[in-house]
C-alpha atoms as a PDB file:
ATOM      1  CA  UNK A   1      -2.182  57.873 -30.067  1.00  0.00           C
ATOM      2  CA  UNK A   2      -3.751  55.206 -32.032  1.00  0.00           C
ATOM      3  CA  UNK A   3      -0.957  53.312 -31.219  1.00  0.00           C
ATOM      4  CA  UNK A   4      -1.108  53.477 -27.647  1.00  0.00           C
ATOM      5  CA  UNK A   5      -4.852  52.595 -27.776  1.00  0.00           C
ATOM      6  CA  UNK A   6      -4.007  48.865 -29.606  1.00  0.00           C
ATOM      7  CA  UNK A   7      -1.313  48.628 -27.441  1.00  0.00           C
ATOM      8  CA  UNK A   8      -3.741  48.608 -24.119  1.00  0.00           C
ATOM      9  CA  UNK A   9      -6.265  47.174 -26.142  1.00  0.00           C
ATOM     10  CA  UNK A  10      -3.863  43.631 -26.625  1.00  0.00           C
ATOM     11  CA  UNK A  11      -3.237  43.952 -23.321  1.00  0.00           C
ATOM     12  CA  UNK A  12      -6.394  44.469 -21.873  1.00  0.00           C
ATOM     13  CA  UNK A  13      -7.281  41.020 -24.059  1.00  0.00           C
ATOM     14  CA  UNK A  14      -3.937  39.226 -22.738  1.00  0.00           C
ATOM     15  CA  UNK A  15      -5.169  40.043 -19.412  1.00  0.00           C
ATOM     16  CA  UNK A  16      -8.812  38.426 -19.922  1.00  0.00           C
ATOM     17  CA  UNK A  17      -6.948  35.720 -21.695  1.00  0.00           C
ATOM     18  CA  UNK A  18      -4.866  34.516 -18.767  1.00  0.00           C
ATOM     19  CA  UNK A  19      -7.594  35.367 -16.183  1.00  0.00           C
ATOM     20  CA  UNK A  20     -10.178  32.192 -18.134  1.00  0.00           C
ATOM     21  CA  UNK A  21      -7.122  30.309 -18.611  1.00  0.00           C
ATOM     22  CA  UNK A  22      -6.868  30.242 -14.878  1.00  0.00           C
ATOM     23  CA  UNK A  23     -10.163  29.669 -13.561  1.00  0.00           C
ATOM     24  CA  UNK A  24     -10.502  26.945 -16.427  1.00  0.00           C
ATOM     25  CA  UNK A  25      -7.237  25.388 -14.616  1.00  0.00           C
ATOM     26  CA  UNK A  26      -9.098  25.914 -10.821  1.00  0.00           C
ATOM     27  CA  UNK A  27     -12.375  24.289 -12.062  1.00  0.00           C
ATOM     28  CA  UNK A  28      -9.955  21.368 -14.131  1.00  0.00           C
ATOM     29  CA  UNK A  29      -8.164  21.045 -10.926  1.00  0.00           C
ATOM     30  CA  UNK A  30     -11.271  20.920  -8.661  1.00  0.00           C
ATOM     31  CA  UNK A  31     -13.045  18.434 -11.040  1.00  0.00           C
ATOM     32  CA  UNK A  32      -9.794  16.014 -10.339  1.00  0.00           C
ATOM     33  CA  UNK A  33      -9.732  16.332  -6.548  1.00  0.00           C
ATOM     34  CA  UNK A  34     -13.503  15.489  -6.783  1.00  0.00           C
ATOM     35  CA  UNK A  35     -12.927  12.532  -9.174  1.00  0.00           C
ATOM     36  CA  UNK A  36      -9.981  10.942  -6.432  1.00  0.00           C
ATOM     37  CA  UNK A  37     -12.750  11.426  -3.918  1.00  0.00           C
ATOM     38  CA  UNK A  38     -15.310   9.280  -5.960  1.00  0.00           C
ATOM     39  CA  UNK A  39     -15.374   5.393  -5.390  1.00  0.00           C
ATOM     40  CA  UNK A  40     -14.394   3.271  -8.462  1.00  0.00           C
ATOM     41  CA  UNK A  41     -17.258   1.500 -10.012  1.00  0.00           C
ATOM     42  CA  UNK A  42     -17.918  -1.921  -9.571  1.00  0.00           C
ATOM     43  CA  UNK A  43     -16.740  -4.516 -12.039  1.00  0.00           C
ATOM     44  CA  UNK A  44     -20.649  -5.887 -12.090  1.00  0.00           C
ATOM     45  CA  UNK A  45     -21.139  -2.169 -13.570  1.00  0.00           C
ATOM     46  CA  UNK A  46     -19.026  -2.886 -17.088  1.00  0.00           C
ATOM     47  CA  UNK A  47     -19.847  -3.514 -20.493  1.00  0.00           C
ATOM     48  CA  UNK A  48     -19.341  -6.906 -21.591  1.00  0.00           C
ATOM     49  CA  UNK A  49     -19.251  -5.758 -25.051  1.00  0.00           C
ATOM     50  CA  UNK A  50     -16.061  -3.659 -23.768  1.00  0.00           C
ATOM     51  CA  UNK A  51     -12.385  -6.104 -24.829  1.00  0.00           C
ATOM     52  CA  UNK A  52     -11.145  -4.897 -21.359  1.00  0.00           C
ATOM     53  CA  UNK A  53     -14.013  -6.014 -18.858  1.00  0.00           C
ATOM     54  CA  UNK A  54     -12.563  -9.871 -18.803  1.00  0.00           C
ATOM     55  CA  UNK A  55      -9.254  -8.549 -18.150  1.00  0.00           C
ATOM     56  CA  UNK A  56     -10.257  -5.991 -15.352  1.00  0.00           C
ATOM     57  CA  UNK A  57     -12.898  -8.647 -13.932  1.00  0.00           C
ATOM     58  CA  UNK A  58      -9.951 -11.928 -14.148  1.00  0.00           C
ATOM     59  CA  UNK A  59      -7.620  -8.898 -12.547  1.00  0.00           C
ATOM     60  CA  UNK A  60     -10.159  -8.480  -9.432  1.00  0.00           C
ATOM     61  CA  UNK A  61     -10.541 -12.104  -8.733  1.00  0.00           C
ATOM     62  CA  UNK A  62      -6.120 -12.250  -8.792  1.00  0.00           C
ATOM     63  CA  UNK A  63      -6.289  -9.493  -6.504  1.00  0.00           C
ATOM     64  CA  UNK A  64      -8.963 -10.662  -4.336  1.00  0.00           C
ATOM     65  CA  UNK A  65      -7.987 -14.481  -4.596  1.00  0.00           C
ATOM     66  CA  UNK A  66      -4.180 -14.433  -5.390  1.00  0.00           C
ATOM     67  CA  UNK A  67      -2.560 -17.833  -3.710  1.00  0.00           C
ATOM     68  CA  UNK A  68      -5.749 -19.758  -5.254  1.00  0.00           C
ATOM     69  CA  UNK A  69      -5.650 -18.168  -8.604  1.00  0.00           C
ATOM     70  CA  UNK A  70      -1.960 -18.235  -8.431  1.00  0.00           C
ATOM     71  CA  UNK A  71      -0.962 -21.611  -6.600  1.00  0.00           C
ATOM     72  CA  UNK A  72       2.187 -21.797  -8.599  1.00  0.00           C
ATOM     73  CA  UNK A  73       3.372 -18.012  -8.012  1.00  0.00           C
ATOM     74  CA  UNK A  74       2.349 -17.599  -4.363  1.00  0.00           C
ATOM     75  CA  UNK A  75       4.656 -18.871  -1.343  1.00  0.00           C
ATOM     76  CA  UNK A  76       2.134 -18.487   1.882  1.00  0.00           C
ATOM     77  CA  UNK A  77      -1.311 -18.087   2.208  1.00  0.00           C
ATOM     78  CA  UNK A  78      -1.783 -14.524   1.094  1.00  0.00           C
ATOM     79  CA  UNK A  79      -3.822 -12.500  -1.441  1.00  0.00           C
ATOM     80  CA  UNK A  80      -3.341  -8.489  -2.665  1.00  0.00           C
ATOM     81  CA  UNK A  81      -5.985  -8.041  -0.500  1.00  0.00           C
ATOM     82  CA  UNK A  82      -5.013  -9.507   2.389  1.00  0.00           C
ATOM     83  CA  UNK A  83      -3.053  -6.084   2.969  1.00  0.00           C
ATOM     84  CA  UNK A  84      -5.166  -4.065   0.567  1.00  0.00           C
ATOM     85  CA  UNK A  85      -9.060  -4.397   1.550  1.00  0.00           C
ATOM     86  CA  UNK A  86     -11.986  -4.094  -0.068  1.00  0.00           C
ATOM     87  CA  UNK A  87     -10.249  -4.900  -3.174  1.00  0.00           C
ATOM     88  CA  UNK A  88      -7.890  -2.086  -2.647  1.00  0.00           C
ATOM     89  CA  UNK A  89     -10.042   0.238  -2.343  1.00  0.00           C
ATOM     90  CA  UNK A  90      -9.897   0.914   1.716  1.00  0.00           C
ATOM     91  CA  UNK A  91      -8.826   3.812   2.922  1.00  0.00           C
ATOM     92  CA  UNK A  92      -5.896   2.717   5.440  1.00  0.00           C
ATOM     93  CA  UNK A  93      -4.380   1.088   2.145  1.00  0.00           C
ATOM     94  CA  UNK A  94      -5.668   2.063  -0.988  1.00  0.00           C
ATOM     95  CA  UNK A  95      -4.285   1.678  -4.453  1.00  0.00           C
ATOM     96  CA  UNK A  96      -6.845   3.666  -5.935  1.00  0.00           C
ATOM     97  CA  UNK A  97      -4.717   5.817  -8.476  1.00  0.00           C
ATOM     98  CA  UNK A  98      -1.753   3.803  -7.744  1.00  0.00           C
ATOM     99  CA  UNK A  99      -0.914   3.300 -12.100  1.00  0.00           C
ATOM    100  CA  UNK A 100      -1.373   7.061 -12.261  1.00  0.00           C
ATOM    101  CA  UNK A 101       2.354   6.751 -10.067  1.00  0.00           C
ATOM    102  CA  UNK A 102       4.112   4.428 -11.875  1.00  0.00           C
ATOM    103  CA  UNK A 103       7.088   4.576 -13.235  1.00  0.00           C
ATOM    104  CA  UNK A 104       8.400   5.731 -10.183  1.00  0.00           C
ATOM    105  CA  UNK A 105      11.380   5.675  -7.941  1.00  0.00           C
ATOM    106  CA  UNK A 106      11.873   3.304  -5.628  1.00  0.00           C
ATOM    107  CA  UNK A 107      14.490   3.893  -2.832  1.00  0.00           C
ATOM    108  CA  UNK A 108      14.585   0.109  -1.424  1.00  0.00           C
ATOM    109  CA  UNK A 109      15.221  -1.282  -5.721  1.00  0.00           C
ATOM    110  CA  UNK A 110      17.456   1.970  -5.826  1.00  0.00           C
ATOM    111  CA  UNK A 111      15.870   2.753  -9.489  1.00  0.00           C
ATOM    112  CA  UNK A 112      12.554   3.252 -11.381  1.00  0.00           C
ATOM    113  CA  UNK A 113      10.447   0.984 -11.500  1.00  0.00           C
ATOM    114  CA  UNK A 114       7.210   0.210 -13.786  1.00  0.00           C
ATOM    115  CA  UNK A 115       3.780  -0.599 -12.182  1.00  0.00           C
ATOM    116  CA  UNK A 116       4.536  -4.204 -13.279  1.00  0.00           C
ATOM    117  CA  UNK A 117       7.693  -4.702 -11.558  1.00  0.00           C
ATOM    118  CA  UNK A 118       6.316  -3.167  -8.218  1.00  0.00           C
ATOM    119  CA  UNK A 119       3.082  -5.968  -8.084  1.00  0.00           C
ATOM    120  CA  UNK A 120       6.296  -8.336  -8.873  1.00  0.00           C
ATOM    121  CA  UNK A 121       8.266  -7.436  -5.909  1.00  0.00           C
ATOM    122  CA  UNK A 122       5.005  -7.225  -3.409  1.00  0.00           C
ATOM    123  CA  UNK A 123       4.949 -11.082  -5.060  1.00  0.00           C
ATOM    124  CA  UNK A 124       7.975 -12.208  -4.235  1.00  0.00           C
ATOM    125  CA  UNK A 125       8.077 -10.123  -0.993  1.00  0.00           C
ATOM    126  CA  UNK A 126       4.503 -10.104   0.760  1.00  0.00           C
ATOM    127  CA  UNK A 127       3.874 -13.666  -0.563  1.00  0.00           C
ATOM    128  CA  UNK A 128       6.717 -15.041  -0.443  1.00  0.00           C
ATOM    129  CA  UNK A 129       5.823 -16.128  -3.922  1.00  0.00           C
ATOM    130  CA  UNK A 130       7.486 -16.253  -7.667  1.00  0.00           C
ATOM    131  CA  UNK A 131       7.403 -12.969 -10.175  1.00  0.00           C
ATOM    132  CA  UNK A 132       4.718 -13.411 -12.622  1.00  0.00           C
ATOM    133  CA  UNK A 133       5.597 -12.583 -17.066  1.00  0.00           C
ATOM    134  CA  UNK A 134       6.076  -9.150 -17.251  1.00  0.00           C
ATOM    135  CA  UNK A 135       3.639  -9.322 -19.948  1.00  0.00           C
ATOM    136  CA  UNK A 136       1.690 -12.893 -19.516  1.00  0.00           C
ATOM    137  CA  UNK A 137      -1.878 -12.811 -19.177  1.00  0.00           C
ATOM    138  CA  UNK A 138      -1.930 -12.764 -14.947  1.00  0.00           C
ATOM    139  CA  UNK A 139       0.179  -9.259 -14.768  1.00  0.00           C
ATOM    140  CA  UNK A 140      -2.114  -8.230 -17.662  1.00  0.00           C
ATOM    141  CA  UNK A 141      -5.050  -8.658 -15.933  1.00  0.00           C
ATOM    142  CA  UNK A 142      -3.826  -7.103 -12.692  1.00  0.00           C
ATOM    143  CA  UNK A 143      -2.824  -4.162 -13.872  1.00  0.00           C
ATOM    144  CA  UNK A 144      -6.371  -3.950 -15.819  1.00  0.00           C
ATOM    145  CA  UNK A 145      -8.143  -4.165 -12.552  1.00  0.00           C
ATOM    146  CA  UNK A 146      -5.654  -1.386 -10.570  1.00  0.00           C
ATOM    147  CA  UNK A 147      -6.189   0.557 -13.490  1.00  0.00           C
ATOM    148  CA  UNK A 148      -9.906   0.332 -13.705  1.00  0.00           C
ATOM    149  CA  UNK A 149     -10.248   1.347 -10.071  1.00  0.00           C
ATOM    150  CA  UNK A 150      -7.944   4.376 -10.802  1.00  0.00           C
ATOM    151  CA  UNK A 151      -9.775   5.834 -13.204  1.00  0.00           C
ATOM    152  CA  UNK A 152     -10.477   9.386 -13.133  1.00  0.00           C
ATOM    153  CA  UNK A 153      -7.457   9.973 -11.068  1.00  0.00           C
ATOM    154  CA  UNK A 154      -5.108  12.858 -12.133  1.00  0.00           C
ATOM    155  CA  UNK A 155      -1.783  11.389 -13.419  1.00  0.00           C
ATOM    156  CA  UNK A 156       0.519  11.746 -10.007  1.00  0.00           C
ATOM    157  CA  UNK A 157      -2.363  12.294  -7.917  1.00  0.00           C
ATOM    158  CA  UNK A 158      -1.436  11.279  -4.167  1.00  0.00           C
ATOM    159  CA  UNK A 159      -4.718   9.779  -3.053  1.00  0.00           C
ATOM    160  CA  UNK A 160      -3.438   9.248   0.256  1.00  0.00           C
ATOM    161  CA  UNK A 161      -2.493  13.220   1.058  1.00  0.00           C
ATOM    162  CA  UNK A 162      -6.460  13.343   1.160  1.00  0.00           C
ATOM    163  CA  UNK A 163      -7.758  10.976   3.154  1.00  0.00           C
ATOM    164  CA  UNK A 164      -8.173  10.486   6.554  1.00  0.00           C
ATOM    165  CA  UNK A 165      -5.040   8.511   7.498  1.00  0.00           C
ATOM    166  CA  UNK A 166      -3.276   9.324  11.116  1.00  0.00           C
ATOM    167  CA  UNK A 167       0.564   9.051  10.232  1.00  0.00           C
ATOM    168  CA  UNK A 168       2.962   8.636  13.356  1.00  0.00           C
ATOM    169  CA  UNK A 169       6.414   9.944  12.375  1.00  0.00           C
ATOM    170  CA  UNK A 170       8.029   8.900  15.298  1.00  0.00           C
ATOM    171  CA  UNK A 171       7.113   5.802  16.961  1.00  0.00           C
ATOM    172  CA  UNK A 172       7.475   5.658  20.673  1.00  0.00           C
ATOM    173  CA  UNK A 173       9.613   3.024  22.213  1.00  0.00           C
ATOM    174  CA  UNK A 174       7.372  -0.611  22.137  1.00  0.00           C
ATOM    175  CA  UNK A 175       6.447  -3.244  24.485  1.00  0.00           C
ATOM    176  CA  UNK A 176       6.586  -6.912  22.908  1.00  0.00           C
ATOM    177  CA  UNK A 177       4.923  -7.791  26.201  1.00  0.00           C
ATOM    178  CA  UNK A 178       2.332  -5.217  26.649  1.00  0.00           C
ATOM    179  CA  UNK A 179       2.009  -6.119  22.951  1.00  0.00           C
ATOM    180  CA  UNK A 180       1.140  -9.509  23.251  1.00  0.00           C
ATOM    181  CA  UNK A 181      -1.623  -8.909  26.078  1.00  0.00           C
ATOM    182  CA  UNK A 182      -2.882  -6.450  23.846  1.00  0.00           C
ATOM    183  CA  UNK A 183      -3.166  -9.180  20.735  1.00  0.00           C
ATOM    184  CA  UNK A 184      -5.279 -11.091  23.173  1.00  0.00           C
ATOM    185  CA  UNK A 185      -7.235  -8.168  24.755  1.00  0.00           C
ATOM    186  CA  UNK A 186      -8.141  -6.566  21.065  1.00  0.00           C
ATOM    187  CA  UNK A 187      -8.970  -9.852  20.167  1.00  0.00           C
ATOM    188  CA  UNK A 188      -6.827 -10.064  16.899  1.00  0.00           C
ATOM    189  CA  UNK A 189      -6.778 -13.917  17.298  1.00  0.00           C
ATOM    190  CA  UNK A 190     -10.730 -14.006  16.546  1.00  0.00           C
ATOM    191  CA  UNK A 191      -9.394 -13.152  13.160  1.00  0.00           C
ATOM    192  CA  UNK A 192      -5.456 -14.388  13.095  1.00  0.00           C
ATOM    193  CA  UNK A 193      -6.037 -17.045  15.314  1.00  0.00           C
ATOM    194  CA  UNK A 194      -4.554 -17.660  18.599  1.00  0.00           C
ATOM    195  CA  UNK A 195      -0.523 -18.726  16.906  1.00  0.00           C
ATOM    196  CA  UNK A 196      -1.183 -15.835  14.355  1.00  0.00           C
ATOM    197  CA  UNK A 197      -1.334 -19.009  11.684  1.00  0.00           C
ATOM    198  CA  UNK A 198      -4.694 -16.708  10.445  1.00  0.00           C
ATOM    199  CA  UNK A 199      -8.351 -17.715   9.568  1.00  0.00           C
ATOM    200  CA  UNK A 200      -8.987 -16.795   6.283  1.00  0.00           C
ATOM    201  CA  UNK A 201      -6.726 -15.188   3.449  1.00  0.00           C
ATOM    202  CA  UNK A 202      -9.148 -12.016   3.478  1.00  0.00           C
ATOM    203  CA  UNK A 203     -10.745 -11.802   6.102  1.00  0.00           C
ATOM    204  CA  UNK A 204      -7.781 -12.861   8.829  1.00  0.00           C
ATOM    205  CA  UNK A 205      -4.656 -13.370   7.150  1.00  0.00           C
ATOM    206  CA  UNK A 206      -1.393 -15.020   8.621  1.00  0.00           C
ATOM    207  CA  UNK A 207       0.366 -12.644  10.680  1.00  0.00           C
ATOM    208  CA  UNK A 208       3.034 -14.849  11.502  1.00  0.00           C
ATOM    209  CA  UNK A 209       4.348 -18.116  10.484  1.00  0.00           C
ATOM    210  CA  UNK A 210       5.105 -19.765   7.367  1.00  0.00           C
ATOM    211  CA  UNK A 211       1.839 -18.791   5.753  1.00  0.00           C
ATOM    212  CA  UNK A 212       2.984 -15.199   6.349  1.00  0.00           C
ATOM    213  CA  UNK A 213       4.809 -12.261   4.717  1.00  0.00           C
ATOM    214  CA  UNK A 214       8.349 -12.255   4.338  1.00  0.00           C
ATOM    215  CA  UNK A 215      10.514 -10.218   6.158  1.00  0.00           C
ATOM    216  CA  UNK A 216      11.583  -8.316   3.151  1.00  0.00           C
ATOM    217  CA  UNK A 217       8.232  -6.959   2.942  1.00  0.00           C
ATOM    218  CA  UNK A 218       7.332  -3.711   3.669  1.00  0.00           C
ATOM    219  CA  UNK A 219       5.125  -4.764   6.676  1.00  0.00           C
ATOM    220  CA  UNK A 220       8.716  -5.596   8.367  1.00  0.00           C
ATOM    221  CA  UNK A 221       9.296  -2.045   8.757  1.00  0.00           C
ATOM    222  CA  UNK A 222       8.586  -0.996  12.264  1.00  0.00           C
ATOM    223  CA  UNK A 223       7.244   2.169  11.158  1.00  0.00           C
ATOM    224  CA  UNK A 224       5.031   0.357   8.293  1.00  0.00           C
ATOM    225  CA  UNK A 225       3.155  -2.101  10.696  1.00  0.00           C
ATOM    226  CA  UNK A 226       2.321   0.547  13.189  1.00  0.00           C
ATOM    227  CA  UNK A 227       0.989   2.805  11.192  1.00  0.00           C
ATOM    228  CA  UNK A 228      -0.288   0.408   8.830  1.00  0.00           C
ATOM    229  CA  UNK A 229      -1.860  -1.294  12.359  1.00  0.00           C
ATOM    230  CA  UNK A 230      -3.277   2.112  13.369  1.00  0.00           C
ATOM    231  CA  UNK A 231      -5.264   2.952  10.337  1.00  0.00           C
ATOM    232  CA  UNK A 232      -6.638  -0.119  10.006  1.00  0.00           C
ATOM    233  CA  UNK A 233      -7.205  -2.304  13.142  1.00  0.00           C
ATOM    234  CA  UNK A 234      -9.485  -3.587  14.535  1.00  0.00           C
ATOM    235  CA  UNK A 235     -11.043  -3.842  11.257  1.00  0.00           C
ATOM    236  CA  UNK A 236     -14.561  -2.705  13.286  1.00  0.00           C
ATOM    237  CA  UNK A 237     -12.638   0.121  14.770  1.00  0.00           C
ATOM    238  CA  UNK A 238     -10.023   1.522  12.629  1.00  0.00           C
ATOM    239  CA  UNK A 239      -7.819   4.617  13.987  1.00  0.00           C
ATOM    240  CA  UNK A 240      -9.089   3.773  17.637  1.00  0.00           C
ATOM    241  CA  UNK A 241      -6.092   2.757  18.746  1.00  0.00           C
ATOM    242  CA  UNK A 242      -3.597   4.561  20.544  1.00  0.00           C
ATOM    243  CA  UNK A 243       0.024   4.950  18.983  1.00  0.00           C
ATOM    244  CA  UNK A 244       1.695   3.165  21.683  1.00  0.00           C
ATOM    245  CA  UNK A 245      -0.592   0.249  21.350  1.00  0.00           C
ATOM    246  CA  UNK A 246      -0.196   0.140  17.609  1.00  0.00           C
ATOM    247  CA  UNK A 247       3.337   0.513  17.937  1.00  0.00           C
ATOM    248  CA  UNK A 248       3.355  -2.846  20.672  1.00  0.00           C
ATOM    249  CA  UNK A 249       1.312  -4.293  18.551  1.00  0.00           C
ATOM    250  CA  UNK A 250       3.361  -3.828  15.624  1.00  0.00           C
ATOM    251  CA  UNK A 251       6.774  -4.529  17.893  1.00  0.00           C
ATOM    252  CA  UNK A 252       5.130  -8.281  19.288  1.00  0.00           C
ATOM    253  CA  UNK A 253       4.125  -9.264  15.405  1.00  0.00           C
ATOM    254  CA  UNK A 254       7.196  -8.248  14.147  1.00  0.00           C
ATOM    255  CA  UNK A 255       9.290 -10.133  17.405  1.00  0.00           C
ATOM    256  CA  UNK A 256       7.706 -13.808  15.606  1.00  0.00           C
ATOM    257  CA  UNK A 257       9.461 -15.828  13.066  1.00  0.00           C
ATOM    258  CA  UNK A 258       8.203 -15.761   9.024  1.00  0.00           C
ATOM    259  CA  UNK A 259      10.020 -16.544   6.141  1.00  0.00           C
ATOM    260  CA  UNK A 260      13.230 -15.371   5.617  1.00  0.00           C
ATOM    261  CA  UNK A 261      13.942 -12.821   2.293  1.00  0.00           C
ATOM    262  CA  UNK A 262      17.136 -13.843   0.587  1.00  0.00           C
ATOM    263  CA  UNK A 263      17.798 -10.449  -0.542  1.00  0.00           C
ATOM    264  CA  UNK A 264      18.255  -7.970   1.968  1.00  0.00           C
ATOM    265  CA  UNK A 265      21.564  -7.444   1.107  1.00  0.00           C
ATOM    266  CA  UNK A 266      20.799  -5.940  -2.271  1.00  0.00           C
ATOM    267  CA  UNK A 267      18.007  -3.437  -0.676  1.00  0.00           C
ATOM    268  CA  UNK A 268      18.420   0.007  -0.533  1.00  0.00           C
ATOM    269  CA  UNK A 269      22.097  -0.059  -2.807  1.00  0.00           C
ATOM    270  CA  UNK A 270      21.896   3.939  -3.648  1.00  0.00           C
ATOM    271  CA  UNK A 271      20.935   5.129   0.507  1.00  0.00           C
ATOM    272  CA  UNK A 272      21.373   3.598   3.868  1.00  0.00           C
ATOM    273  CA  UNK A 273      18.922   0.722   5.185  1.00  0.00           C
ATOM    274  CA  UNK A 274      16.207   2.215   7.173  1.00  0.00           C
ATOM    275  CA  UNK A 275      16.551   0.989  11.155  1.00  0.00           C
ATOM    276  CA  UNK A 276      13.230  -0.083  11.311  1.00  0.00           C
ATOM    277  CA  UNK A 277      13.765  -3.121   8.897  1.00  0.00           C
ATOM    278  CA  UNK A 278      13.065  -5.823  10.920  1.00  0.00           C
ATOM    279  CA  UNK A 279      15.485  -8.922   9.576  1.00  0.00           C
ATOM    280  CA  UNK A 280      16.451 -12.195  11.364  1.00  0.00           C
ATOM    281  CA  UNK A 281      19.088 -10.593  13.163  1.00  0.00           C
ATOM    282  CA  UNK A 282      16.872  -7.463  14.603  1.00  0.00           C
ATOM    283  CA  UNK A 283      14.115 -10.151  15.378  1.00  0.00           C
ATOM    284  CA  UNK A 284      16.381 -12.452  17.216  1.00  0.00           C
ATOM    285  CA  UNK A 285      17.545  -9.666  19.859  1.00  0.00           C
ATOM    286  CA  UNK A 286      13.882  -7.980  20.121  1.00  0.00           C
ATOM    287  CA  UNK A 287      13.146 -12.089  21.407  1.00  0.00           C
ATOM    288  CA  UNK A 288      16.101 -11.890  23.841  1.00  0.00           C
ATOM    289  CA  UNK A 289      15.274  -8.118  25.125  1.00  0.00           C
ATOM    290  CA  UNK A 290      18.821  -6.857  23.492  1.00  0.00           C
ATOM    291  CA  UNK A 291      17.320  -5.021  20.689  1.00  0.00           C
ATOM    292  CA  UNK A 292      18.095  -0.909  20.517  1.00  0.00           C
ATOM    293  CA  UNK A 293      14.306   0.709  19.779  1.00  0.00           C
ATOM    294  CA  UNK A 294      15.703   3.891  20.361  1.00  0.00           C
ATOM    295  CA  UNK A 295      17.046   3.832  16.992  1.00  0.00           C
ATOM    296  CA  UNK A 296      14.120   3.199  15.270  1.00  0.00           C
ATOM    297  CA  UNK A 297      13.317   6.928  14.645  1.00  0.00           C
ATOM    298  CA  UNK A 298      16.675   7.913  13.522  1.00  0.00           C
END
């Protein structure tokens, strides 16, 4: 009998055991989702007595300033946050928590790859530019920034899966025409200028041109730009778009010449290209009206 007793007794304890283990894991798990939602602070806000505030403050100005800080490294006329606003902290393209996901896979290298080597390839893709020392001073400094503005953010932690984003999965079938009267009736060249040449690295970057990203860039995705064009343009009107303008939109930027990636050939080695990569080839028939859009989605 006495027996029996400790034997509900240990359970009974087990039982409160596991139930405070799991509301300590709820509250743990609330805390993070609350921490993702809260904005990073400002660099203005660190202790200059702390070794890592001149890294994390040189890392902001490289992300906020990248061909001037850069000149020898950068290719056009682009800076990180001439994709990534408010020194990647905007909601249509944050990297807030974006070390927290690194190393990760990437399908397009066809391996893992380290937080380092991803700002690398947005180099040498986006801008068209050089790959900075994996461990020199300038990659240092960058990844001291990305990490200071991810702080508090849950290791793995998709930021994006809570935040007001409109994702179009399927893209309907574009208008480079209806596209281009829609550049000049959103007024996109008050910012980009009337050849898309752009007005200012942050404020209006290059959309097309040699100043521009490359067309190994992620932005040379169909699907990318459109939804990359719907959750953040115009810049006083985000999301107000339609899909099928944001998909013309995205079809008449992407129709324009930029510089040329040398290495498409080694993208995606593990998995079939994507058929929204938009390449010389695919740009040359959208210009002559041959191009297939129904394949985009497939």
């Amino acid at each position: 009998m006495l027996k029996k007793k400790s034997l509900w007794f240990y359970m009974f304890a087990f039982i409160v055991v596991i139930a405070a283990c799991s509301e300590t894991t709820t509250k743990n798990v609330e805390d993070t989702k609350s921490a993702s939602n809260s904005d990073p602070s400002s660099v203005s806000d660190l202790d200059p007595s702390d070794p890592m505030t001149p890294y994390i403050k040189d890392g902001e100005k490289i992300f906020n300033e990248t061909d001037t800080m850069l000149p020898e490294k950068v290719g056009n006329e682009m800076a990180c946050m001439s994709c990534h606003a408010d020194g990647g902290t905007s909601q249509g393209s944050t990297l807030v928590g974006v070390t927290g996901q690194y190393p990760k896979y990437q399908p397009r290298a066809g391996t893992v790859q380290t937080i380092e080597e991803r700002i690398n390839s947005c180099i040498v893709r986006s801008m068209n530019g050089e790959k900075l020392e994996y461990d020199g001073e300038e990659m240092r400094s960058i990844v001291a920034y990305l990490t200071h503005i991810s702080d508090g953010i849950a290791v793995g932690w998709d930021v994006e899966s809570e935040q007001e984003i409109q994702i179009i999965e399927e893209i309907p079938e574009p208008s480079v025409e209806n596209g281009e009267e829609l550049y000049e009736e959103k007024n996109c060249m008050s910012c980009h200028a009337t050849d898309g040449s752009g007005k200012g690295v942050t404020s209006g970057p290059a959309l097309w041109g040699a100043k521009s990203f490359s067309d190994g860039a992620s932005l040379s995705r169909m699907k990318v730009m459109t939804n990359y064009i719907k959750n953040n343009m115009p810049e006083d009107d985000a999301g107000s778009l339609t899909d099928q303008e944001a998909t013309d939109l995205a079809a008449f930027l992407l129709s324009k010449e930029r510089p040329e990636w040398e290495g498409h050939e080694n993208d995606w080695p593990e998995e079939e290209r994507p058929n929204d990569v938009i390449t010389k080839e695919e740009r040359k028939k959208i210009q002559e009206g041959t191009f297939d859009w129904s394949k985009m989605n497939h």
